[in-house]
PDB file of N, CA and C in Angstrom:
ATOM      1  N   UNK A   1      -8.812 211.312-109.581  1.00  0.00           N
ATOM      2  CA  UNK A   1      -7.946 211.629-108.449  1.00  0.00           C
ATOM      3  C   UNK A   1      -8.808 211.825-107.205  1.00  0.00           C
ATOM      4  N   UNK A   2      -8.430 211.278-106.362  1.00  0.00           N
ATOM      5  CA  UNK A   2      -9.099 211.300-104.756  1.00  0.00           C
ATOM      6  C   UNK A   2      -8.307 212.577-104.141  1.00  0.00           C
ATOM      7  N   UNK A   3      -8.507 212.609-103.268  1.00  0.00           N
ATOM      8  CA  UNK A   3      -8.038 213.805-102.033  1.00  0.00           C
ATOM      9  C   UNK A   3      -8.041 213.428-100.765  1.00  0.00           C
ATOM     10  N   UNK A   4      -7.079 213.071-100.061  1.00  0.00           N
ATOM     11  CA  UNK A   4      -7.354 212.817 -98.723  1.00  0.00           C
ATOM     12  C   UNK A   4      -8.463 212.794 -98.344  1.00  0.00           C
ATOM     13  N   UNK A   5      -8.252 211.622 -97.369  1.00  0.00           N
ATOM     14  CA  UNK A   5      -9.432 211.368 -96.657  1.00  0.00           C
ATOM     15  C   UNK A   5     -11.111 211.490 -97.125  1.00  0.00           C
ATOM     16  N   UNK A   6     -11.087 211.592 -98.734  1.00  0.00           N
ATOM     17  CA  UNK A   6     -12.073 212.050 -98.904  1.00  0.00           C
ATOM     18  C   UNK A   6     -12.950 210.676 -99.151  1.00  0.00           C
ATOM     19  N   UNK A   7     -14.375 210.624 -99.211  1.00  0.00           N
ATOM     20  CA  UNK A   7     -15.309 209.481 -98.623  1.00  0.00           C
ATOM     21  C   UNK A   7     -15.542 208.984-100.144  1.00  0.00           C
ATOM     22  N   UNK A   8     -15.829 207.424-100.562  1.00  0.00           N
ATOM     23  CA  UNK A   8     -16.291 207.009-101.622  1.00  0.00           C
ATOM     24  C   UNK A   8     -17.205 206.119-100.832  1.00  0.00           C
ATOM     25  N   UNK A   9     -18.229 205.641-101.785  1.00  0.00           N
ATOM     26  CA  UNK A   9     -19.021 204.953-102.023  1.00  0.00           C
ATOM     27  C   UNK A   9     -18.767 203.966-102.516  1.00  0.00           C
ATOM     28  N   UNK A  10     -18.244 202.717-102.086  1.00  0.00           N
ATOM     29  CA  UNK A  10     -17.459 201.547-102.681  1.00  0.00           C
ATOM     30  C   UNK A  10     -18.981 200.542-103.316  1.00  0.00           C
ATOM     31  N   UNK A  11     -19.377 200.311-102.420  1.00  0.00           N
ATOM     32  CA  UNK A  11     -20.883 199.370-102.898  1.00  0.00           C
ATOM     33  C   UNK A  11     -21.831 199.512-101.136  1.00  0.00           C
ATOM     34  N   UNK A  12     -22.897 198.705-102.096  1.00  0.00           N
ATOM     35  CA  UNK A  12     -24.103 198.150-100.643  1.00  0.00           C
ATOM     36  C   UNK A  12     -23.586 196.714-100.690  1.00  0.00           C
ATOM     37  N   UNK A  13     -23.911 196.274 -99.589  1.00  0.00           N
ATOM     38  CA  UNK A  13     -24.325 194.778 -98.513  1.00  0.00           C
ATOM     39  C   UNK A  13     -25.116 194.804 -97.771  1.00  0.00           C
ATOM     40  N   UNK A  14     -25.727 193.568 -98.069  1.00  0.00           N
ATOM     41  CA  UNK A  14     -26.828 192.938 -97.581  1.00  0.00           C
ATOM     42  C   UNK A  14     -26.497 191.863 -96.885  1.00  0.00           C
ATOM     43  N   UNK A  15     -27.434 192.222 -95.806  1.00  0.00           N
ATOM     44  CA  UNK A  15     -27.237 191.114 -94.413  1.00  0.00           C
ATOM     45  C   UNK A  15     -28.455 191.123 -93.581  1.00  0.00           C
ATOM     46  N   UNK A  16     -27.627 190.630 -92.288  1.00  0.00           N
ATOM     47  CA  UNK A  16     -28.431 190.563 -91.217  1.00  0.00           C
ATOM     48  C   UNK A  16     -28.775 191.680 -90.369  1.00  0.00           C
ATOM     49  N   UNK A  17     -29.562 191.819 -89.445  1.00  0.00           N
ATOM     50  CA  UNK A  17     -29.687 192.727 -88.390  1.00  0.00           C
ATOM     51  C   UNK A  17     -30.786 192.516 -87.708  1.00  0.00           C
ATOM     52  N   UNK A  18     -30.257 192.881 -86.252  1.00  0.00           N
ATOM     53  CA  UNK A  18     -31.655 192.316 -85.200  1.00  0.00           C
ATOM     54  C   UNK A  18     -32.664 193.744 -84.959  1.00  0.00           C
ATOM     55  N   UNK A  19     -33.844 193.305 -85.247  1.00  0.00           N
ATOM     56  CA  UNK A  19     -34.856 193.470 -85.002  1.00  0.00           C
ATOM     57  C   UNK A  19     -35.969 193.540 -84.259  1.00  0.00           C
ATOM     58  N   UNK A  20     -36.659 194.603 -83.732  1.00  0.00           N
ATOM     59  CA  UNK A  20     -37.821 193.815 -82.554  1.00  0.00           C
ATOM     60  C   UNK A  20     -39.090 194.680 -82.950  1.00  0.00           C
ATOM     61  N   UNK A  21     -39.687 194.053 -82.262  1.00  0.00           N
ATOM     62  CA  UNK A  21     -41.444 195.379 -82.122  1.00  0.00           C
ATOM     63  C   UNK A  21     -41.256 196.106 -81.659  1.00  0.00           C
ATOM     64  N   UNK A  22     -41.575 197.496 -82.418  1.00  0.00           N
ATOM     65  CA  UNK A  22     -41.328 198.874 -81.860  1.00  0.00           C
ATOM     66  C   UNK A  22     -40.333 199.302 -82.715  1.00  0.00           C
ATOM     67  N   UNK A  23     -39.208 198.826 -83.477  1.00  0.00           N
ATOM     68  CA  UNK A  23     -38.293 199.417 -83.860  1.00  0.00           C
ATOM     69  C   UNK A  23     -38.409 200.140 -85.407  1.00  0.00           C
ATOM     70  N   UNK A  24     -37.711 201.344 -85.731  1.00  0.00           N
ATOM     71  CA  UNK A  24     -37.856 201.874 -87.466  1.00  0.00           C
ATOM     72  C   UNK A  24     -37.432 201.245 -88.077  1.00  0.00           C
ATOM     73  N   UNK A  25     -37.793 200.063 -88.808  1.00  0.00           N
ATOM     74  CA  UNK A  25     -37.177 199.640 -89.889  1.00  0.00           C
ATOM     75  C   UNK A  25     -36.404 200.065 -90.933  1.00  0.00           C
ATOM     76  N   UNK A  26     -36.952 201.245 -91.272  1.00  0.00           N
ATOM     77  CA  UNK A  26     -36.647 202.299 -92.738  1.00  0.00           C
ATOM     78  C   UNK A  26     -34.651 202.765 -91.588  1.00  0.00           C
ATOM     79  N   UNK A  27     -35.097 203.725 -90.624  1.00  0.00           N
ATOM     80  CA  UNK A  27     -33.932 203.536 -89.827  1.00  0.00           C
ATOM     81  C   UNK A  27     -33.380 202.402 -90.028  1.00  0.00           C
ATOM     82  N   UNK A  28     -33.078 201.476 -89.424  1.00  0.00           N
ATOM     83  CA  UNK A  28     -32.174 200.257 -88.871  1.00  0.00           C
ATOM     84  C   UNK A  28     -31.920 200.178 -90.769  1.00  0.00           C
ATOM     85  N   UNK A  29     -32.180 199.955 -91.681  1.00  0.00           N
ATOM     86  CA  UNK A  29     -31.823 199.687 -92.772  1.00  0.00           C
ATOM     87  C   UNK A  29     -30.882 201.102 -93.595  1.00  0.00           C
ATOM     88  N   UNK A  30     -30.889 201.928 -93.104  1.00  0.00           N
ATOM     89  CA  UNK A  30     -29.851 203.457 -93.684  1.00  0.00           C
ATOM     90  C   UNK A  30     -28.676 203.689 -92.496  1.00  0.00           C
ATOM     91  N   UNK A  31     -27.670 202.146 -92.381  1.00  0.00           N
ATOM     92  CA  UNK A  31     -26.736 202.485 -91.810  1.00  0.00           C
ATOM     93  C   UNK A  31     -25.683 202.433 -92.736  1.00  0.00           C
ATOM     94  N   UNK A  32     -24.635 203.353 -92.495  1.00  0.00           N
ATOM     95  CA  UNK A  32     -23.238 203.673 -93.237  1.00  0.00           C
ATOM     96  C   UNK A  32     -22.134 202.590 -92.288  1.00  0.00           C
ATOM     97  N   UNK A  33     -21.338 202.547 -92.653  1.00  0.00           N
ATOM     98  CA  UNK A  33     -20.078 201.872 -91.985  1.00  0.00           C
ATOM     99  C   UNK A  33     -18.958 202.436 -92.635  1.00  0.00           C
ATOM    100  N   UNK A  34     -17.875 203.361 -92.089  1.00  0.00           N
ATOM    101  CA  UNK A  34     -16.630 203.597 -92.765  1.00  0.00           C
ATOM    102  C   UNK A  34     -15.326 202.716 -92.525  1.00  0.00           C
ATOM    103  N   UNK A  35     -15.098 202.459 -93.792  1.00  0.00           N
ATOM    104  CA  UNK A  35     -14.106 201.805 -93.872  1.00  0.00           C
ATOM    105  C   UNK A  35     -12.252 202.277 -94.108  1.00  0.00           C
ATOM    106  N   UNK A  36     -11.374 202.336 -93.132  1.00  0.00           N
ATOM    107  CA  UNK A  36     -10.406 202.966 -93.929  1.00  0.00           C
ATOM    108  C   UNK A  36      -9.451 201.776 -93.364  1.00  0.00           C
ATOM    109  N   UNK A  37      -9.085 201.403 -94.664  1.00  0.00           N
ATOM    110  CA  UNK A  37      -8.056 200.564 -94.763  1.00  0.00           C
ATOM    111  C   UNK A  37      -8.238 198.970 -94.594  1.00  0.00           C
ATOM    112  N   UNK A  38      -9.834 199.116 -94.580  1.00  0.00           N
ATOM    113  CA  UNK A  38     -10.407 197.320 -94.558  1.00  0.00           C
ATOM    114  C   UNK A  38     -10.836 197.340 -93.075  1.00  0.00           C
ATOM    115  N   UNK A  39     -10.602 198.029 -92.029  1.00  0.00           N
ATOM    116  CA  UNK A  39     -10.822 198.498 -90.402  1.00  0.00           C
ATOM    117  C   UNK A  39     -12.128 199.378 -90.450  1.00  0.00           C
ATOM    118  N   UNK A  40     -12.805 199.084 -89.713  1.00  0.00           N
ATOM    119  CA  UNK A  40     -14.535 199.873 -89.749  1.00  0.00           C
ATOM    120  C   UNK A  40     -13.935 200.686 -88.519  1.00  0.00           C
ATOM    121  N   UNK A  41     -14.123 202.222 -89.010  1.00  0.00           N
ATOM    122  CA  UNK A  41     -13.584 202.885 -88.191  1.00  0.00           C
ATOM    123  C   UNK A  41     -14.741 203.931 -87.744  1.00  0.00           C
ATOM    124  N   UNK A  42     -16.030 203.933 -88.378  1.00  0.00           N
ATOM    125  CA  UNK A  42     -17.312 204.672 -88.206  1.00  0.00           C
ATOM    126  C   UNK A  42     -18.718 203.638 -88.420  1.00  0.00           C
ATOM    127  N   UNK A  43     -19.365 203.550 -87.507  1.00  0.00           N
ATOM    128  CA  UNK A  43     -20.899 203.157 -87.890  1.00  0.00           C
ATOM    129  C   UNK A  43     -21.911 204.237 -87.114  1.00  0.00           C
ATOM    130  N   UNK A  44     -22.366 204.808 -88.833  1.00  0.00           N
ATOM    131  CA  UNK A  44     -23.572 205.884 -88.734  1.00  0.00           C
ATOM    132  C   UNK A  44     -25.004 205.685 -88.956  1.00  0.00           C
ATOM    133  N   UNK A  45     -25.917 205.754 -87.981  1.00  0.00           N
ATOM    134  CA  UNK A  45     -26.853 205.031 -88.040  1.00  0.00           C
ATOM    135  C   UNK A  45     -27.481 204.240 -86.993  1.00  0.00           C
ATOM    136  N   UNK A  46     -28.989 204.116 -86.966  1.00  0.00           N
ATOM    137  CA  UNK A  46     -29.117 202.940 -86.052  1.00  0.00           C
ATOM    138  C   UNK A  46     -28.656 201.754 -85.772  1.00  0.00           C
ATOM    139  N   UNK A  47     -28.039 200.598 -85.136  1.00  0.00           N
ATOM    140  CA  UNK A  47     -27.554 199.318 -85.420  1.00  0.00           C
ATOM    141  C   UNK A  47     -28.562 198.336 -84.381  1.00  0.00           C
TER     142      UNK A  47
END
């Protein structure tokens, strides 16, 4: 049983993302994206 609004962990994806010199990698790679209802309604994290 879930509870409102409460957060799951559906899976990871792997992709793309731009990059330059100078930037945290380890950062830019630990971003979240919330999803409610298939609509990205949060991105936490560097992008």
């Amino acid at each position: 049983m879930l509870e409102l609004n409460q957060e799951v962990n559906q899976f990871q994806l792997e992709g793309f993302f731009r990059a330059e010199k100078g930037d945290n990698l380890i950062s830019k790679m630990q971003v979240e994206i919330v999803l409610r209802d298939g609509v990205i309604e949060e991105i936490r994290g560097d992008i």
